[in-house]
Protein backbone atom coordinates (compact mmCIF):
# COMPACT_ATOMS: atom_id res chain seq x y z
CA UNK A 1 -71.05 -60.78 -50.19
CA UNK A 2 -69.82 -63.85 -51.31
CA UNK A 3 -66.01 -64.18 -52.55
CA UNK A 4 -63.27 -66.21 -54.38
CA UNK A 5 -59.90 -66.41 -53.04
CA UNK A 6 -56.34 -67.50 -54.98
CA UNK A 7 -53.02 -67.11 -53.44
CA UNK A 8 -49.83 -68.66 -54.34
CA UNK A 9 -46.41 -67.59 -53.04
CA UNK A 10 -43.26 -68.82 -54.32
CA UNK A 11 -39.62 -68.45 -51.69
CA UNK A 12 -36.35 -69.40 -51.75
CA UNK A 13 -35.01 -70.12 -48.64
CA UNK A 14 -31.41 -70.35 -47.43
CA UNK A 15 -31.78 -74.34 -46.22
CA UNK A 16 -33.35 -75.63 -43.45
CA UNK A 17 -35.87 -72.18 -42.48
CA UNK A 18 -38.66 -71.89 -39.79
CA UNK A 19 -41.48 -70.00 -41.19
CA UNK A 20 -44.79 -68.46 -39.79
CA UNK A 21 -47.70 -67.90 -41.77
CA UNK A 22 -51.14 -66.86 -41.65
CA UNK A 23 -52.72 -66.50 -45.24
CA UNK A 24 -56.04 -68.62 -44.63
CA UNK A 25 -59.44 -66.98 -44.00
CA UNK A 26 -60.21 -67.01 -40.32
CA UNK A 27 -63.26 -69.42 -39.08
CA UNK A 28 -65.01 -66.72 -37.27
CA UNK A 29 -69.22 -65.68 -36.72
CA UNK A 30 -69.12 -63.06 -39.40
CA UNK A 31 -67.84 -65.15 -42.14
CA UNK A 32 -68.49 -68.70 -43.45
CA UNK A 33 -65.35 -70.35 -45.37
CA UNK A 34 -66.26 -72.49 -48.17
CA UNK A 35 -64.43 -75.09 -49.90
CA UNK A 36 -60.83 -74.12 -48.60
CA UNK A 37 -57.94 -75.86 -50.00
CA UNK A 38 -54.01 -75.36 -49.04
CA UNK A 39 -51.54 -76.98 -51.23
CA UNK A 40 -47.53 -76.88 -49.82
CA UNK A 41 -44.22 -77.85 -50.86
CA UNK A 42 -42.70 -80.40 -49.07
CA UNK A 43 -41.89 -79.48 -45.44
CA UNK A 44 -39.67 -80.90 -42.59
CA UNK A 45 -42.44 -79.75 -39.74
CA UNK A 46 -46.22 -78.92 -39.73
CA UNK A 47 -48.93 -77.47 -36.98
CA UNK A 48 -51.35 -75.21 -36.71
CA UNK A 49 -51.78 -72.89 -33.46
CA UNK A 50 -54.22 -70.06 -32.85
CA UNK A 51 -53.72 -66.40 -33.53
CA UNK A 52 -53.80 -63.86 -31.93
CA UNK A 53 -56.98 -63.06 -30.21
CA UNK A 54 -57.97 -66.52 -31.33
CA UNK A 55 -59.12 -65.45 -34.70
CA UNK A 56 -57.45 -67.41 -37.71
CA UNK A 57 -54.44 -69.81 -37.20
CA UNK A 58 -50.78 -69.71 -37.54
CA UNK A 59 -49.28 -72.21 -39.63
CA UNK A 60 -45.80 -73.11 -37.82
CA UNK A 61 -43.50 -75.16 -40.26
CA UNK A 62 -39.99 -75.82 -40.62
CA UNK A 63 -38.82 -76.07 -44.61
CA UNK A 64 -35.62 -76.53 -46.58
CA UNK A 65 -34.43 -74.35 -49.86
CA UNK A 66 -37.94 -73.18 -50.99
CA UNK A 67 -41.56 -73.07 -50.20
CA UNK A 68 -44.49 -72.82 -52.30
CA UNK A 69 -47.90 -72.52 -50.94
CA UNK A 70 -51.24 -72.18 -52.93
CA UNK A 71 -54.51 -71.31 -50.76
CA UNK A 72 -57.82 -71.18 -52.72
CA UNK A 73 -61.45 -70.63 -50.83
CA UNK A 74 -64.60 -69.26 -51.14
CA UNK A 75 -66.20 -67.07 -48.18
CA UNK A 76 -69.37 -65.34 -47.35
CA UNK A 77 -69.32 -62.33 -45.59
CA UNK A 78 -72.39 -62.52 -42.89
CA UNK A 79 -70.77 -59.22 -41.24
CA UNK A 80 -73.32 -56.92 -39.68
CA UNK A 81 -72.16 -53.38 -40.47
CA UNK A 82 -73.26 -50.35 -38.68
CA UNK A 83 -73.17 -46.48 -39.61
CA UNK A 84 -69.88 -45.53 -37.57
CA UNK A 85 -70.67 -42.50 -37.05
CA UNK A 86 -73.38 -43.51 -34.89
CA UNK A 87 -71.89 -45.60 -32.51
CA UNK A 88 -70.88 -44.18 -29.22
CA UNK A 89 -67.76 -44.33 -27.44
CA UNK A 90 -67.40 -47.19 -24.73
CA UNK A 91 -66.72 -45.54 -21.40
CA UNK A 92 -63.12 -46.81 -20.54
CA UNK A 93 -63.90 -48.65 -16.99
CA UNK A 94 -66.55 -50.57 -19.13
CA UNK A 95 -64.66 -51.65 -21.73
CA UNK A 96 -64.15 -55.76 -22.29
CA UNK A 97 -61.01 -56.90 -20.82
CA UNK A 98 -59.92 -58.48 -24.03
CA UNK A 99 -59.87 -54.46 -26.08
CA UNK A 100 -57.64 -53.17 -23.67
CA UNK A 101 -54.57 -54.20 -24.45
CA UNK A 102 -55.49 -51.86 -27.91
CA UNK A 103 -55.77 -49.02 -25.95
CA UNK A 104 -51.90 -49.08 -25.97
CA UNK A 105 -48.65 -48.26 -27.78
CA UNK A 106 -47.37 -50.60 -30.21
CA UNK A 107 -44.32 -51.62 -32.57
CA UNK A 108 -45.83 -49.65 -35.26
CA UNK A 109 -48.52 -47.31 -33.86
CA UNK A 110 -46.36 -44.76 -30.80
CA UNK A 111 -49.65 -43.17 -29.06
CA UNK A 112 -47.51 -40.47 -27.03
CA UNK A 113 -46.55 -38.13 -30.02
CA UNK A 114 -50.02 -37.93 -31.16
CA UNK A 115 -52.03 -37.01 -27.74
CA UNK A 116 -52.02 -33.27 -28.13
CA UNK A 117 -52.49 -33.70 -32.22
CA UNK A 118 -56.05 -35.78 -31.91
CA UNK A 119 -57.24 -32.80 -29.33
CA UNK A 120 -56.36 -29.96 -31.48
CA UNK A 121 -57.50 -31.73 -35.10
CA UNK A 122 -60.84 -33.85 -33.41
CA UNK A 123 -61.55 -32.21 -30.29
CA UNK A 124 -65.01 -31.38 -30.96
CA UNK A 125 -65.94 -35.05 -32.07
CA UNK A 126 -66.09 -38.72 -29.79
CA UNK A 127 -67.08 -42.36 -30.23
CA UNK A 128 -67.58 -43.38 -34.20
CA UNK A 129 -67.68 -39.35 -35.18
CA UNK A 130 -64.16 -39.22 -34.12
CA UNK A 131 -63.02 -42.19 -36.02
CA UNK A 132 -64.84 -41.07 -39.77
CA UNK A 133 -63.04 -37.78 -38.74
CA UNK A 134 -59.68 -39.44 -38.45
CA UNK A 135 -60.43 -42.05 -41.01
CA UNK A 136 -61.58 -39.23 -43.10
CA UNK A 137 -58.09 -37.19 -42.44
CA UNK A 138 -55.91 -39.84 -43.11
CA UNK A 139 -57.68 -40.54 -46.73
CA UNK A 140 -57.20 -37.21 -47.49
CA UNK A 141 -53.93 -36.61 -46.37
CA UNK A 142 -51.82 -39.18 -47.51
CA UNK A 143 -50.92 -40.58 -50.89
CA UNK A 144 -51.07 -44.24 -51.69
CA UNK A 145 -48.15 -44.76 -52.59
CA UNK A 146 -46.36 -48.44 -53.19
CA UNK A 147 -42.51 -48.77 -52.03
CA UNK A 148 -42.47 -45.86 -50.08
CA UNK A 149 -42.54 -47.46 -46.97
CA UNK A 150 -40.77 -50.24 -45.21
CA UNK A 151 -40.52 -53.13 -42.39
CA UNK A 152 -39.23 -50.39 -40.31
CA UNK A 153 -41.89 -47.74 -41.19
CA UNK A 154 -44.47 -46.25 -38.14
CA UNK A 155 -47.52 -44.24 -37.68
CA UNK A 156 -45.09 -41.52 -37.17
CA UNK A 157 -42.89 -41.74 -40.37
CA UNK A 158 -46.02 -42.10 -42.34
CA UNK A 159 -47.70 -38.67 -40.51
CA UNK A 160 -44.31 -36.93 -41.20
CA UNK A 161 -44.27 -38.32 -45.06
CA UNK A 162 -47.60 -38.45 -46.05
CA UNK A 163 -47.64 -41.77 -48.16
CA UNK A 164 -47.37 -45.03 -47.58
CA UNK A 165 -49.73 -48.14 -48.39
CA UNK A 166 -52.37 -50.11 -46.93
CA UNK A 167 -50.78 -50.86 -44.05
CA UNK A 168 -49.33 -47.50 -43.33
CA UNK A 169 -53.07 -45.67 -43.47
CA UNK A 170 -54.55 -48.48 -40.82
CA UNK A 171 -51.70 -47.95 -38.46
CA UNK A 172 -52.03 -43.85 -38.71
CA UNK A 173 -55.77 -44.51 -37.95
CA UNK A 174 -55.07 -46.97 -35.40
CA UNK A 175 -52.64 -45.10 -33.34
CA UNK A 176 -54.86 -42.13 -33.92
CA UNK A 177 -57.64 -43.64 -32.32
CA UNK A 178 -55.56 -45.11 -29.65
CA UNK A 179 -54.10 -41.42 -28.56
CA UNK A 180 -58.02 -40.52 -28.54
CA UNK A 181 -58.85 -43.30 -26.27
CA UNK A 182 -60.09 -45.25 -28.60
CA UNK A 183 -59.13 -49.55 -28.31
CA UNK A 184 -57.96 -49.88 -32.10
CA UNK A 185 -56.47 -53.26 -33.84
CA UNK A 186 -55.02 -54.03 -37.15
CA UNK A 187 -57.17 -56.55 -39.25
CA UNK A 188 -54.98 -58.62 -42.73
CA UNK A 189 -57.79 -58.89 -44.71
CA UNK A 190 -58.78 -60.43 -48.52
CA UNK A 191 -61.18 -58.06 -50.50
CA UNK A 192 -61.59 -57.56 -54.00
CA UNK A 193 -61.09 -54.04 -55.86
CA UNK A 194 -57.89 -53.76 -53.89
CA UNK A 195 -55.02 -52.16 -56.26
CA UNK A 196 -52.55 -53.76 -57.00
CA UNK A 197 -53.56 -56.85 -56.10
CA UNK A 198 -52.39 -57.83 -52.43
CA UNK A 199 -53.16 -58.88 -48.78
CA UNK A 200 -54.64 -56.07 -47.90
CA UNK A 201 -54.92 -54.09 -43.85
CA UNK A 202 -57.27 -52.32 -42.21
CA UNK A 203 -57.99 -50.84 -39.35
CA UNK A 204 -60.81 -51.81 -36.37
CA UNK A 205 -61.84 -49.99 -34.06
CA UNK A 206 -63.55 -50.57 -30.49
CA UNK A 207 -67.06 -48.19 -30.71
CA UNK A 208 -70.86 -48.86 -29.52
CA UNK A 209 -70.05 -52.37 -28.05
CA UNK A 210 -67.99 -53.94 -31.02
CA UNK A 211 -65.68 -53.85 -33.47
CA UNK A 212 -65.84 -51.74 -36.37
CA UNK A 213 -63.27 -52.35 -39.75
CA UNK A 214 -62.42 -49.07 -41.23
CA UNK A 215 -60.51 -48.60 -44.35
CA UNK A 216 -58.79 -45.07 -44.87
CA UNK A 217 -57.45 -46.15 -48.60
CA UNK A 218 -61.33 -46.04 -49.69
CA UNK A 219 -60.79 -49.99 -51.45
CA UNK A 220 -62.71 -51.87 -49.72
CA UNK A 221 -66.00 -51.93 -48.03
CA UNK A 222 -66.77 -53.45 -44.92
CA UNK A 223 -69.24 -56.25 -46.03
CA UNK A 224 -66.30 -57.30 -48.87
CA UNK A 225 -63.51 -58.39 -46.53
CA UNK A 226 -62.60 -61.54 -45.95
CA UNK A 227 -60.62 -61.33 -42.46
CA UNK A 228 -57.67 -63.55 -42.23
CA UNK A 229 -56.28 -62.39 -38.30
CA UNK A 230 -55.79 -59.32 -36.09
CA UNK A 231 -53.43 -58.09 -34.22
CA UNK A 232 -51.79 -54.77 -32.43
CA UNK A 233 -50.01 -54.25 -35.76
CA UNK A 234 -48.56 -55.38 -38.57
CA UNK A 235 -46.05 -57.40 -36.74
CA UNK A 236 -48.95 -59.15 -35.32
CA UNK A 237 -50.69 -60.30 -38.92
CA UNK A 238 -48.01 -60.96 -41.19
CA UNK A 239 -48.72 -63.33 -43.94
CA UNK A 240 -45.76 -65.15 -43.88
CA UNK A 241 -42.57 -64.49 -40.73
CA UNK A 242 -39.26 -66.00 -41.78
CA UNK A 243 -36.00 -66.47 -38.66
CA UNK A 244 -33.40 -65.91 -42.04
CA UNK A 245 -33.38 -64.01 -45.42
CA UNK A 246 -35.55 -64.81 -47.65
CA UNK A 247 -35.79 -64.56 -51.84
CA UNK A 248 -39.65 -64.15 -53.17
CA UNK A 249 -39.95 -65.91 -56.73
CA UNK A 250 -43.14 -65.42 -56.93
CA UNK A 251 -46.39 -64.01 -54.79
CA UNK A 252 -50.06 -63.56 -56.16
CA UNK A 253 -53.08 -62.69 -54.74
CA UNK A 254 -56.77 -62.96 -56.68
CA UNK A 255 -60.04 -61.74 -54.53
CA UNK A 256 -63.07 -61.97 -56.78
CA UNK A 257 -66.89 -61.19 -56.24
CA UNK A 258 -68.71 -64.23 -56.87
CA UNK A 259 -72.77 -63.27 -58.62
């Protein structure tokens, strides 16, 4: 699938402000970026640095009173999707070095609380069965719901409330996978149909031999996103980090299927 991308965000800043972000479509195998432009306001200090798991770049930049940043791209998504529910589980003394750090606790995605819950609810299923069941649970259990979470908001406080957006539905399947021995990640994503509007998150899971993006909210399909970076969690992919308050003037986001 081939699509268009237009972001522009809009901050005031209280003076002089280092900022992190990652907003730009990651260079990577299962996507080709096409005529990518970024646009910024006038900064004090620019560079780019990998992200993490070396997919996608951080944008370190120092800038004073207000930034404005306007991304446009095109990208073809070349990714090779399986049926999930096919794919075995990798046996955990096999697994590549680089998952295993997903097979962990994180910021937003405790695994100790939900041990005994993934036995009792998924027992009888493993490998890609077990993550449509849990990918399947958390569609149907929680309500999408915007504002009802915040920075502060885990796996847990969404399981206990039952609502919560994008991000909140890939970190219940992500730490659900995790407590079922499962290496799970956190994917910021671009992909049209979304609602409203947004950077969107998914989650991806470890199964047969590679990963696998899985999207509980039901928006997007796997050959439509357009992945921007990964990380344990949220705190890993955020499109834009700020070290002080910050006011937000203005923030779009357009993700349109090109014919």
């Amino acid at each position: 699938m081939r699509i268009a991308i237009n972001c522009h965000i809009d901050y005031d800043l209280p003076g002089s402000t280092s900022v992190i972000l990652q907003l730009e479509a990651a260079i990577v195998p299962e996507q080709t970026v096409e005529d990518a432009f970024i646009e910024l306001s006038p900064v004090e200090h620019f560079a780019r640095v990998p992200a993490h798991d070396m997919v996608g770049e951080r944008l370190l930049m120092r800038a004073t009173n207000r930034l404005i940043v306007d991304y446009r791209a095109t990208v073809q998504v070349e990714r090779v999707c399986a049926d999930i529910a096919t794919l075995p589980a990798v046996d955990l003394h096999l697994l590549p070095g680089e998952t295993v750090q997903y097979l962990f606790g994180s910021q937003y995605c405790p695994v100790l609380p939900f041990l005994r819950f993934v036995q009792s609810e998924f027992g009888e299923t493993e490998g890609g069965a077990r993550i449509v069941a849990i990918r399947d649970f958390v569609h149907d259990k929680l309500a999408y719901v915007p504002g009802s979470s915040d920075a502060e908001t885990t796996a847990l406080d969404t399981f206990v409330r039952r609502a919560g957006v994008c991000r909140d539905y890939a970190h219940m399947v992500i730490a659900l996978a995790r407590a079922s021995n499962i290496p799970a990640r956190l994917a910021s994503v671009y992909a049209p149909g979304v609602t409203p509007p947004d950077f969107h998150a998914v989650a991806e899971v470890f199964v047969g031999g590679s990963w696998q993006m899985v999207d509980a909210t039901g928006m997007a399909t796997e050959n439509s996103m357009a992945k921007i970076g990964v990380g344990r969690d949220a705190a890993d992919v955020a499109f834009l980090t700020a070290f002080a308050p910050v006011t937000i003037n203005a923030q779009t986001v357009e993700v349109v299927e090109l014919k």
